[in-house]
Structures are given as structure tokens and as C-alpha cells.
Protein backbone atom coordinates (compact mmCIF):
# COMPACT_ATOMS: atom_id res chain seq x y z
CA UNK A 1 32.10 -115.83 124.44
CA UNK A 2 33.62 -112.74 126.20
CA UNK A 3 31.00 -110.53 127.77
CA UNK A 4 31.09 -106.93 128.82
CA UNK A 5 30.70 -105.71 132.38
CA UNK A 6 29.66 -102.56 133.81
CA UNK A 7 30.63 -102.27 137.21
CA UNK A 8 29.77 -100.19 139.99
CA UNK A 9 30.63 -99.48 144.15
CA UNK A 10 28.69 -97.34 146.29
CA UNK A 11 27.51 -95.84 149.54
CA UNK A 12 24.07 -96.93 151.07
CA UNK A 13 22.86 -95.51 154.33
CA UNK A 14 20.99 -98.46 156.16
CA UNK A 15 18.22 -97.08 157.15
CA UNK A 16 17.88 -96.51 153.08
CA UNK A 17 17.88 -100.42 152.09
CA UNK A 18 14.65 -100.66 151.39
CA UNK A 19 14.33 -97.65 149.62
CA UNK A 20 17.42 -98.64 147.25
CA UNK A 21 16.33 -102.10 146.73
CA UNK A 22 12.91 -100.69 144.94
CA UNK A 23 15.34 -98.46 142.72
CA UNK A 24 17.43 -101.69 142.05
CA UNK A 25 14.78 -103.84 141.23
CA UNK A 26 13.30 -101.05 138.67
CA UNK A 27 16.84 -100.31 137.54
CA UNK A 28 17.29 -104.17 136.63
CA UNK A 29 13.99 -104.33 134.90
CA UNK A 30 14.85 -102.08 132.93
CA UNK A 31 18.34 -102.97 132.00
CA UNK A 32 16.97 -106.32 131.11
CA UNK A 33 13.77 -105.23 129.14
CA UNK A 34 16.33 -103.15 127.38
CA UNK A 35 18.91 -105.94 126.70
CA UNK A 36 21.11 -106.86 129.32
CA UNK A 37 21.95 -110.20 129.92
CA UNK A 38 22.17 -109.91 133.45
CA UNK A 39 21.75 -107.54 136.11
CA UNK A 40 22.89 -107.81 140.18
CA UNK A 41 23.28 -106.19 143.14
CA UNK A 42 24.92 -107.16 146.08
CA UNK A 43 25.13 -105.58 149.67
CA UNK A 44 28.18 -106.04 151.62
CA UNK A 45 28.49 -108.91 154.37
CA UNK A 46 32.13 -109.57 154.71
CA UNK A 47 34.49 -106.37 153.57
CA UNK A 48 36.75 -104.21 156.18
CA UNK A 49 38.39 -101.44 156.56
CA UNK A 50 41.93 -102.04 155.19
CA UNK A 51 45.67 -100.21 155.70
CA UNK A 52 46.20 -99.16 152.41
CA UNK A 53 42.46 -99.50 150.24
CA UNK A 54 39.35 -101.60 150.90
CA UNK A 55 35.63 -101.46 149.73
CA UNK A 56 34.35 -99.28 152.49
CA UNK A 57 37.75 -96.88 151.92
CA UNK A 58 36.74 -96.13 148.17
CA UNK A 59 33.57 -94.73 149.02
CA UNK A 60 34.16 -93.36 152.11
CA UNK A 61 32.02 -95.30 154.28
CA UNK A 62 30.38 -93.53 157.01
CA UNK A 63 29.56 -95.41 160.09
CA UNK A 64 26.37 -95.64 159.52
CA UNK A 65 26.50 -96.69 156.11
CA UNK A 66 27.37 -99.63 153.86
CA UNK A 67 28.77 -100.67 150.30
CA UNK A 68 26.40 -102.16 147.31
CA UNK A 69 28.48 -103.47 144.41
CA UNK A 70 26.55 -104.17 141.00
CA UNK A 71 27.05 -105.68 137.90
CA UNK A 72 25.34 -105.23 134.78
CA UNK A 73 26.30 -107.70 131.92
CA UNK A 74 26.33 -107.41 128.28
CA UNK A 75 27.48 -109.11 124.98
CA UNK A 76 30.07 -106.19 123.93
CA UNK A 77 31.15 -103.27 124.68
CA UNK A 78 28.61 -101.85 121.76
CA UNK A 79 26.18 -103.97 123.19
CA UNK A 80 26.24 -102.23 126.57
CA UNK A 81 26.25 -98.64 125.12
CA UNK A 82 23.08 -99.91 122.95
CA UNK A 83 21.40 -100.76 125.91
CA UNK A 84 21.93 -97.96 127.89
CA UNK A 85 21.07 -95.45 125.68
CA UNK A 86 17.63 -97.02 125.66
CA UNK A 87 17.49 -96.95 129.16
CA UNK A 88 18.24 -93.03 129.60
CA UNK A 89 15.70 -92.76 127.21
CA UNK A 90 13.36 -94.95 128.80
CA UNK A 91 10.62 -92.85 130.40
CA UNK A 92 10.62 -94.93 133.59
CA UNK A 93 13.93 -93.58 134.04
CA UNK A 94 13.45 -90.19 133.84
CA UNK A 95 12.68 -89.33 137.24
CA UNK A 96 15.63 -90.45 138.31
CA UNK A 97 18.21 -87.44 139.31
CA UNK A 98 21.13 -88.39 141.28
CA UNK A 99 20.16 -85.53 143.87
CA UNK A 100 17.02 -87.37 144.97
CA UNK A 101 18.89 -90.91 145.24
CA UNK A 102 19.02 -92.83 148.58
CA UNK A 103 22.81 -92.72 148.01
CA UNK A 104 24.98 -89.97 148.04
CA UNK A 105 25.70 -90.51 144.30
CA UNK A 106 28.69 -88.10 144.40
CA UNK A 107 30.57 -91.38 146.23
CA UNK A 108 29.87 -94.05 143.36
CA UNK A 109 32.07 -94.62 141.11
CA UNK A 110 31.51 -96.96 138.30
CA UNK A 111 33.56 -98.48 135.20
CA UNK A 112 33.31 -100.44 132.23
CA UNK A 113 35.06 -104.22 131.91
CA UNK A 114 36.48 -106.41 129.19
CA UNK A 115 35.84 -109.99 130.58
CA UNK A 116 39.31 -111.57 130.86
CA UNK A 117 38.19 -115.24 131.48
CA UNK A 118 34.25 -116.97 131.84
CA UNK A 119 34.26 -120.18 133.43
């Protein structure tokens, strides 16, 4: 079965970690409560600067900053629109303006995915 993927790269200031990994975890509760199949967030470990493009290039990494990548996963495309538009509803999720974030939100950038192959 194919699956859907929303994807997203951004920004996190260090001393902020902490801070964003209490928004993640409430984030991926509710995704999940709401229907996603799986939810993930990953901090970077291994990704330089390169010549021409590289993770910390596309957000514009400050030095003392670095890059989260997430994944949300769903069963379609119709799934994943479904689900989120129970989770902008969701009252937990309110509160949640891009202003206040522990990210400078204007630096994500985000996309939906068509899952090519599953192994």
C-alpha cells in the first residue's frame, strides 16, 4: 500500500530542544489521536554545510542553531487532509501561533509526498 507523507525541515535554536521536544510530543499525540499512522521527529547528527545546497543551507542555519526534520504519515493524500483538519480544530492546538514557537517558523518549509516505493 502507498502511503502519504507530509514532510517538514526546520530551524531549532539549541538552547530550545527541550522546549520543542514538549511541542513535538503534543504535536504527535495529536496527529495520531487524530489518525495518523505515524508521526517522527528527528534532530540532526550528521548533515553539513554543502557547495551548492545542504540541510543546514535550506533553512539558513545559524551557528547556534540546528535542523529537525519530521514526518507525518498517512494512508492518502485525503487521508492526510482529513486528519489535519481535525487537528487545527483540535482545541489543544489552538494555542499554538507560529510567533510564539521555539523556532523561527518563517524558516520551515514543509511539503506533501506521494510514496514512490515501501519496503
Amino acid at each position: 500500500m502507498n502511503r502519504y507523507v507530509d514532510e517538514y525541515v526546520l530551524p531549532l535554536p539549541k538552547d530550545k530542544i527541550d522546549d520543542y521536544r514538549k511541542l513535538a510530543e503534543l504535536s504527535g499525540k495529536l496527529w495520531r489521536e487524530h489518525g495518523a499512522l505515524q508521526f517522527t521527529e528527528c534532530i540532526a547528527d550528521d548533515v553539513k554545510p554543502g557547495k551548492v545546497t545542504s540541510f543546514p543551507q535550506s533553512v539558513d542555519l545559524k551557528p547556534n542553531e540546528t535542523v529537525v526534520v519530521g514526518q507525518i504519515v498517512f494512508e492518502s493524500r485525503q487521508h492526510r487532509d482529513r486528519v489535519n483538519e481535525k487537528v487545527m480544530k483540535d482545541p489543544r492546538f489552538s494555542g499554538m501561533d507560529p510567533k510564539t514557537m521555539p523556532f523561527d517558523a518563517k524558516r520551515m518549509f514543509w511539503g506533501g509526498f506521494e510514496t514512490l516505493i515501501e519496503i
